[in-house]
N, C-alpha and C. Protein backbone atom coordinates (compact mmCIF):
# COMPACT_ATOMS: atom_id res chain seq x y z
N UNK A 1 99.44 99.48 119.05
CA UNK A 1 99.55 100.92 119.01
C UNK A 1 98.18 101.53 118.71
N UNK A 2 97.99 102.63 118.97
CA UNK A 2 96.96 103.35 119.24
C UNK A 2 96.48 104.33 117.76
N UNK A 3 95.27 104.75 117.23
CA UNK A 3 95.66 105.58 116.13
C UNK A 3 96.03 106.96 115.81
N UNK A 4 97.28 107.15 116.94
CA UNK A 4 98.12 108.20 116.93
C UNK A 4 99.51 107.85 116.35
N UNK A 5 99.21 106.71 115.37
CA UNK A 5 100.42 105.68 115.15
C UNK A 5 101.55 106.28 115.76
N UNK A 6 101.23 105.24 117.09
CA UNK A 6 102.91 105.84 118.27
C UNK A 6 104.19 104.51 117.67
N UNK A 7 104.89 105.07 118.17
CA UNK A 7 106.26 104.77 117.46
C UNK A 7 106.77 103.23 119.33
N UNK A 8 105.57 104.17 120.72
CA UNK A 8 106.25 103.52 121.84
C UNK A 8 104.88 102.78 122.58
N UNK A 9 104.96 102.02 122.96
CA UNK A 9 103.66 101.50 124.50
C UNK A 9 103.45 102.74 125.21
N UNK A 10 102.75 103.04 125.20
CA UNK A 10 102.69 104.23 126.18
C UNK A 10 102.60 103.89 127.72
N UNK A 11 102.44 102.46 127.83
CA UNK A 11 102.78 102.04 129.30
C UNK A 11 104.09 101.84 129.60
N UNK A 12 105.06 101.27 128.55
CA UNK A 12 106.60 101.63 128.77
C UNK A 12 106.43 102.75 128.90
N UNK A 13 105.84 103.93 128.62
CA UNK A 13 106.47 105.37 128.43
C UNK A 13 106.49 105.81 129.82
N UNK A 14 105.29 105.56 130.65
CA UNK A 14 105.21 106.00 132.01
C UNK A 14 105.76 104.96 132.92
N UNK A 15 106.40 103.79 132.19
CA UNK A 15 107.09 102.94 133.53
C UNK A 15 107.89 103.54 134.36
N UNK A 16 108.48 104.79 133.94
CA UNK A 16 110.01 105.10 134.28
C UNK A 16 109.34 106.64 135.26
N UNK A 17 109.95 106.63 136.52
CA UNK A 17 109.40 107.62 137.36
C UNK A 17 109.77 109.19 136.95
N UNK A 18 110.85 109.12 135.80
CA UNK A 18 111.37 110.59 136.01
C UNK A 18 110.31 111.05 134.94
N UNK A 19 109.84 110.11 133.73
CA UNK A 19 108.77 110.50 133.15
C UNK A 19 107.48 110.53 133.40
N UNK A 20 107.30 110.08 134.44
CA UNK A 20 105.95 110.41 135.07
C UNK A 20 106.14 111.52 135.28
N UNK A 21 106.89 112.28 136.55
CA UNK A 21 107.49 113.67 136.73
C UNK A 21 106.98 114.12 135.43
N UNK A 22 107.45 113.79 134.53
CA UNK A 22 107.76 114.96 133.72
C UNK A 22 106.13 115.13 133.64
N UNK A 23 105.01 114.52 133.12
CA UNK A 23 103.93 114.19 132.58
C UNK A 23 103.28 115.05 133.10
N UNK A 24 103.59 114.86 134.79
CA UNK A 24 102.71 115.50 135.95
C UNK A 24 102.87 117.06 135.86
N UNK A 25 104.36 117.63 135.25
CA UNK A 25 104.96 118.98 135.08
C UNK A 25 104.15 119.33 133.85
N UNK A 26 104.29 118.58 132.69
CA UNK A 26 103.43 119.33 131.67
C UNK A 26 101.91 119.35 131.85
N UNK A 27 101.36 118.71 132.48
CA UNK A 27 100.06 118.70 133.14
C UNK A 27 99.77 119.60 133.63
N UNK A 28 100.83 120.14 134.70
CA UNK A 28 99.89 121.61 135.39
C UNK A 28 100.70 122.99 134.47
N UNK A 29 101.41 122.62 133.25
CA UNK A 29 101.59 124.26 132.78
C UNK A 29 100.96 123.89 130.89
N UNK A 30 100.60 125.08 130.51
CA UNK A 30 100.41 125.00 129.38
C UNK A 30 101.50 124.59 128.09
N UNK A 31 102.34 124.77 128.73
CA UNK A 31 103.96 124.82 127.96
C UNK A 31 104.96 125.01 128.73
N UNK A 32 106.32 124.76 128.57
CA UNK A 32 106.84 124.52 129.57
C UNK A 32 108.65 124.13 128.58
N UNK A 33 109.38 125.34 128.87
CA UNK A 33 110.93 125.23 127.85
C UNK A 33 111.43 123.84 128.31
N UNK A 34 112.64 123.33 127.77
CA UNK A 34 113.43 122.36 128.47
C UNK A 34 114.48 122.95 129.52
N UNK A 35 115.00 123.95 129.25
CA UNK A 35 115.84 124.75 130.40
C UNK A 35 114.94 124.46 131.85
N UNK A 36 113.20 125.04 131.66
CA UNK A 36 112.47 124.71 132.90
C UNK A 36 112.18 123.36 133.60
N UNK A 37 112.39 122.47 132.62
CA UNK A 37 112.14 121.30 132.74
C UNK A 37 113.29 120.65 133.32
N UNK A 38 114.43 120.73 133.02
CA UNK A 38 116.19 120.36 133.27
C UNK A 38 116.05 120.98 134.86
N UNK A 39 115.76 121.99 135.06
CA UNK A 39 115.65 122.66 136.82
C UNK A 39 114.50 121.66 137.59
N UNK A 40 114.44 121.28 137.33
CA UNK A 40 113.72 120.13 137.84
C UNK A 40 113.79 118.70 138.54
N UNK A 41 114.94 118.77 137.81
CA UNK A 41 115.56 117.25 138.27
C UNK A 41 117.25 117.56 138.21
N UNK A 42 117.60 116.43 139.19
CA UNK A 42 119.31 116.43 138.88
C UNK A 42 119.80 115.23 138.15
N UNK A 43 119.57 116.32 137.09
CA UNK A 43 119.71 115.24 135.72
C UNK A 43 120.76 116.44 134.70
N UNK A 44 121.65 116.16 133.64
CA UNK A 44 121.63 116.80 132.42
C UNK A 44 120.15 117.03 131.78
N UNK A 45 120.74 117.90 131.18
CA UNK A 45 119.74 118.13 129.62
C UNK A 45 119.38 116.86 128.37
N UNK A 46 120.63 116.43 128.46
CA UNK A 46 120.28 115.57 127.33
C UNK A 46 119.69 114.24 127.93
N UNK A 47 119.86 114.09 129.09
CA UNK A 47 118.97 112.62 130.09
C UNK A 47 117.72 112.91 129.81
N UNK A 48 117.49 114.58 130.52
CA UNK A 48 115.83 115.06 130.24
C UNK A 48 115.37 114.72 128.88
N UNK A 49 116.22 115.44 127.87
CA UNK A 49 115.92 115.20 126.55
C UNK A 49 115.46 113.87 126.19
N UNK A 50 116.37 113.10 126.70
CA UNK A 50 115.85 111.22 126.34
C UNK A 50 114.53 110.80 127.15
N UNK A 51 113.85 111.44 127.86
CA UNK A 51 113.33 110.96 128.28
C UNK A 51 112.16 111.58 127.87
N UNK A 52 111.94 112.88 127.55
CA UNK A 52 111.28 113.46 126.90
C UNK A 52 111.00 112.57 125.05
N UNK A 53 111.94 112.43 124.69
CA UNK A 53 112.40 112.15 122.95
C UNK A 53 111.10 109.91 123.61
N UNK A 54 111.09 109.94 124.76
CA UNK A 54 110.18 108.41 124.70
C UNK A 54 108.92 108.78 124.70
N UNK A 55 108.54 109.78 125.14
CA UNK A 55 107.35 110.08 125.65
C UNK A 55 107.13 110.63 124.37
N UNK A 56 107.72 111.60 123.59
CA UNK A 56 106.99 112.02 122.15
C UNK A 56 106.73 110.91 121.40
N UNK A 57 107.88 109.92 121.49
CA UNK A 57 107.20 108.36 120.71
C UNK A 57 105.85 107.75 121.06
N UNK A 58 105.87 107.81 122.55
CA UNK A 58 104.04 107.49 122.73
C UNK A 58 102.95 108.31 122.68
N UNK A 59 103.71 109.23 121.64
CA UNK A 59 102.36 110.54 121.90
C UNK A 59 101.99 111.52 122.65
N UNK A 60 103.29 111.53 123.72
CA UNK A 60 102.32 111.68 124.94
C UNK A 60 102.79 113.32 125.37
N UNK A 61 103.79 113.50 124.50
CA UNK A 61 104.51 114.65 124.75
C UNK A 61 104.56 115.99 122.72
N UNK A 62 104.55 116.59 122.85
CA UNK A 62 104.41 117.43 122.16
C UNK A 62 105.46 118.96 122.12
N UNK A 63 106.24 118.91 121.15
CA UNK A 63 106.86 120.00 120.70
C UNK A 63 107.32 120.79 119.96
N UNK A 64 107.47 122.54 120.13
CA UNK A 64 107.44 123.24 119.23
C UNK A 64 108.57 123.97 119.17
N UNK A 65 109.39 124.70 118.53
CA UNK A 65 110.61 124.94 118.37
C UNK A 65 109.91 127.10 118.34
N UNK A 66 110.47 127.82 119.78
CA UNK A 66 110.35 129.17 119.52
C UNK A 66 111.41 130.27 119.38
N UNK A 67 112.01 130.36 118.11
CA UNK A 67 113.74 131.34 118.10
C UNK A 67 114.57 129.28 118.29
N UNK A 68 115.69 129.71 119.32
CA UNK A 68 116.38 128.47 119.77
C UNK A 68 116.10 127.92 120.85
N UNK A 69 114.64 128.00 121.37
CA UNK A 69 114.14 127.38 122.76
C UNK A 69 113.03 125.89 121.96
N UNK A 70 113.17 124.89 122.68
CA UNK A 70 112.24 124.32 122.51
C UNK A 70 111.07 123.94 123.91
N UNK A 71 109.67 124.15 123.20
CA UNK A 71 108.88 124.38 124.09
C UNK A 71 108.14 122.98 124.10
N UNK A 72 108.02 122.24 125.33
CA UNK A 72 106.97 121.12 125.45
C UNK A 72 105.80 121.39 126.04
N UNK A 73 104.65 120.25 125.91
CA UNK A 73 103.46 120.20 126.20
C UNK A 73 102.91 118.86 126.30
N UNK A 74 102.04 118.56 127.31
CA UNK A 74 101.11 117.48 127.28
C UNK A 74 99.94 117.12 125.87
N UNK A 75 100.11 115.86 125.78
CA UNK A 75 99.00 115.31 124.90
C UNK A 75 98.72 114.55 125.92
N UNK A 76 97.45 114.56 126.87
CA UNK A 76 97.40 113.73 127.77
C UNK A 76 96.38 112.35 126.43
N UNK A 77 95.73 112.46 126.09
CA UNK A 77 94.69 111.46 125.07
C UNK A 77 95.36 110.20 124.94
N UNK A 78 96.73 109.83 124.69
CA UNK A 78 97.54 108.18 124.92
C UNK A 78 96.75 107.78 126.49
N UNK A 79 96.75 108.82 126.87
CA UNK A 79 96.51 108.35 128.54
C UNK A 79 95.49 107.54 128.54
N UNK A 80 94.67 108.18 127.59
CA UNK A 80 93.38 106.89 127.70
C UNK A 80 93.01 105.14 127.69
N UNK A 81 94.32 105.00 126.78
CA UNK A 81 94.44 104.00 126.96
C UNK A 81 94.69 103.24 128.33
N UNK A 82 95.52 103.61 129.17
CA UNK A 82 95.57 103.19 130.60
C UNK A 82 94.74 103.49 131.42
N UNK A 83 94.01 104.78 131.31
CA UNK A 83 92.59 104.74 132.36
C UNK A 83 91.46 103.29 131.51
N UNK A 84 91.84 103.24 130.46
CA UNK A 84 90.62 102.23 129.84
C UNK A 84 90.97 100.64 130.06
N UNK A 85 92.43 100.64 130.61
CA UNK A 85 92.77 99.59 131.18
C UNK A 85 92.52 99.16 132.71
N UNK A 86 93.22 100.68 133.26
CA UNK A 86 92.72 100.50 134.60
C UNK A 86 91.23 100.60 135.18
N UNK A 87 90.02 100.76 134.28
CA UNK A 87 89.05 100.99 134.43
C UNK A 87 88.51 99.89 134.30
N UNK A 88 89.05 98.70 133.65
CA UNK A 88 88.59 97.05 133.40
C UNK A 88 88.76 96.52 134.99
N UNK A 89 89.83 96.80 135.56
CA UNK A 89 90.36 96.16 136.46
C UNK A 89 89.87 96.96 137.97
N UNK A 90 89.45 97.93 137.53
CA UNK A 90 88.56 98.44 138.90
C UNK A 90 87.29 97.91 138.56
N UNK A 91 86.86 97.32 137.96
CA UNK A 91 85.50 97.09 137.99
C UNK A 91 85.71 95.46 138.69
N UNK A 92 86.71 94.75 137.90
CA UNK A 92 86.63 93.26 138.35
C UNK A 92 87.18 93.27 139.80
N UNK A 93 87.31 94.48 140.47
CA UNK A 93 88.18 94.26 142.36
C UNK A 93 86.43 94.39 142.90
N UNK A 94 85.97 95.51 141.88
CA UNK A 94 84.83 95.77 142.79
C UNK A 94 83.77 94.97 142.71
N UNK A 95 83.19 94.04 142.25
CA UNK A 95 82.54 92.80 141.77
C UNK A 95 82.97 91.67 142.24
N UNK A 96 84.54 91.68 142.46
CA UNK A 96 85.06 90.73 143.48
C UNK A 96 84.66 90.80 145.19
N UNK A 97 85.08 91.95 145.17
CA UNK A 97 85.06 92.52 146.66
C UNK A 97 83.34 92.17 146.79
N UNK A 98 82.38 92.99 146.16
CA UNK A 98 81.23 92.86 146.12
C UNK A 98 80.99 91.30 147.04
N UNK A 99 80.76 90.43 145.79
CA UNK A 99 81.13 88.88 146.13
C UNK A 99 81.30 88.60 147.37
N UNK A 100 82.53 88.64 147.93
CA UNK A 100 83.35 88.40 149.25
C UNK A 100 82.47 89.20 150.41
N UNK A 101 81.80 90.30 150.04
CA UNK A 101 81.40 90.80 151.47
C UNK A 101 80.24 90.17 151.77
N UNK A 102 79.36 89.77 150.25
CA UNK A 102 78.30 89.36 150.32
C UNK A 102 78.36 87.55 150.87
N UNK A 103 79.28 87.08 150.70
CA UNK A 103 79.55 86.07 151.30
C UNK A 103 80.16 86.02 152.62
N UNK A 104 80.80 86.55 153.28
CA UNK A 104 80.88 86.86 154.40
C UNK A 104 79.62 87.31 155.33
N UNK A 105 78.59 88.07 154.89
CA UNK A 105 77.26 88.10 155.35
C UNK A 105 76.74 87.00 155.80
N UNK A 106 76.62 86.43 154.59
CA UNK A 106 75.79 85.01 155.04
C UNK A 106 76.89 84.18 155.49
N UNK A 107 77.65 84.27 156.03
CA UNK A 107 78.65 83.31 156.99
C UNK A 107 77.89 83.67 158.27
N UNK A 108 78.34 85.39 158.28
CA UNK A 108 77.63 85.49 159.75
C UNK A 108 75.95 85.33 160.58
N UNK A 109 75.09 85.21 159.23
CA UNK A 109 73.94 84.56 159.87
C UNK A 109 73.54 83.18 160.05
């Protein structure tokens, strides 16, 4: 776990496609009710809710209570961890690849 002491993997958190959705939704608004969020998918509220309630375990989600609405938001910063993963592994394709073309060169002369 990360020192946002998360409660989830934050790579379980985005395994699941409807929470990616969601990630990608709080991404392009500043805030964003659950009523808006539920119009979104054909899902209940309380599915959304669960899926929302994983993503606050990895940090990754954020919320504030306004009157009887609750309002979400992105913490994108867990994210880092997976660009800092996937950023290991683009380097070793491209160093590979590198390799391979450069050996294929000298095949062909």
């Amino acid at each position: 776990m990360s020192e946002n002491n998360q409660l989830r993997d934050v790579f379980d958190a985005i395994a699941d496609p409807t929470r990616r959705k969601l990630i990608r939704l709080l991404a392009e608004a500043e805030e964003i009710p659950l009523h808006e969020l539920t119009a979104q998918f054909q899902m209940g509220r309380t599915a959304v809710s669960k899926h929302l309630t994983i993503l606050k375990e990895a940090g990754l989600v954020l919320d504030r209570k306004v009157g009887r609405e609750t309002r979400f938001r992105l913490n994108a910063s867990p994210l880092r961890e997976i660009q800092d993963w996937l950023a290991f592994y683009s380097k070793f394709w491209r160093t590979n690849l590198l390799r391979l073309n450069q050996l294929l060169e000298e095949e062909e002369e």
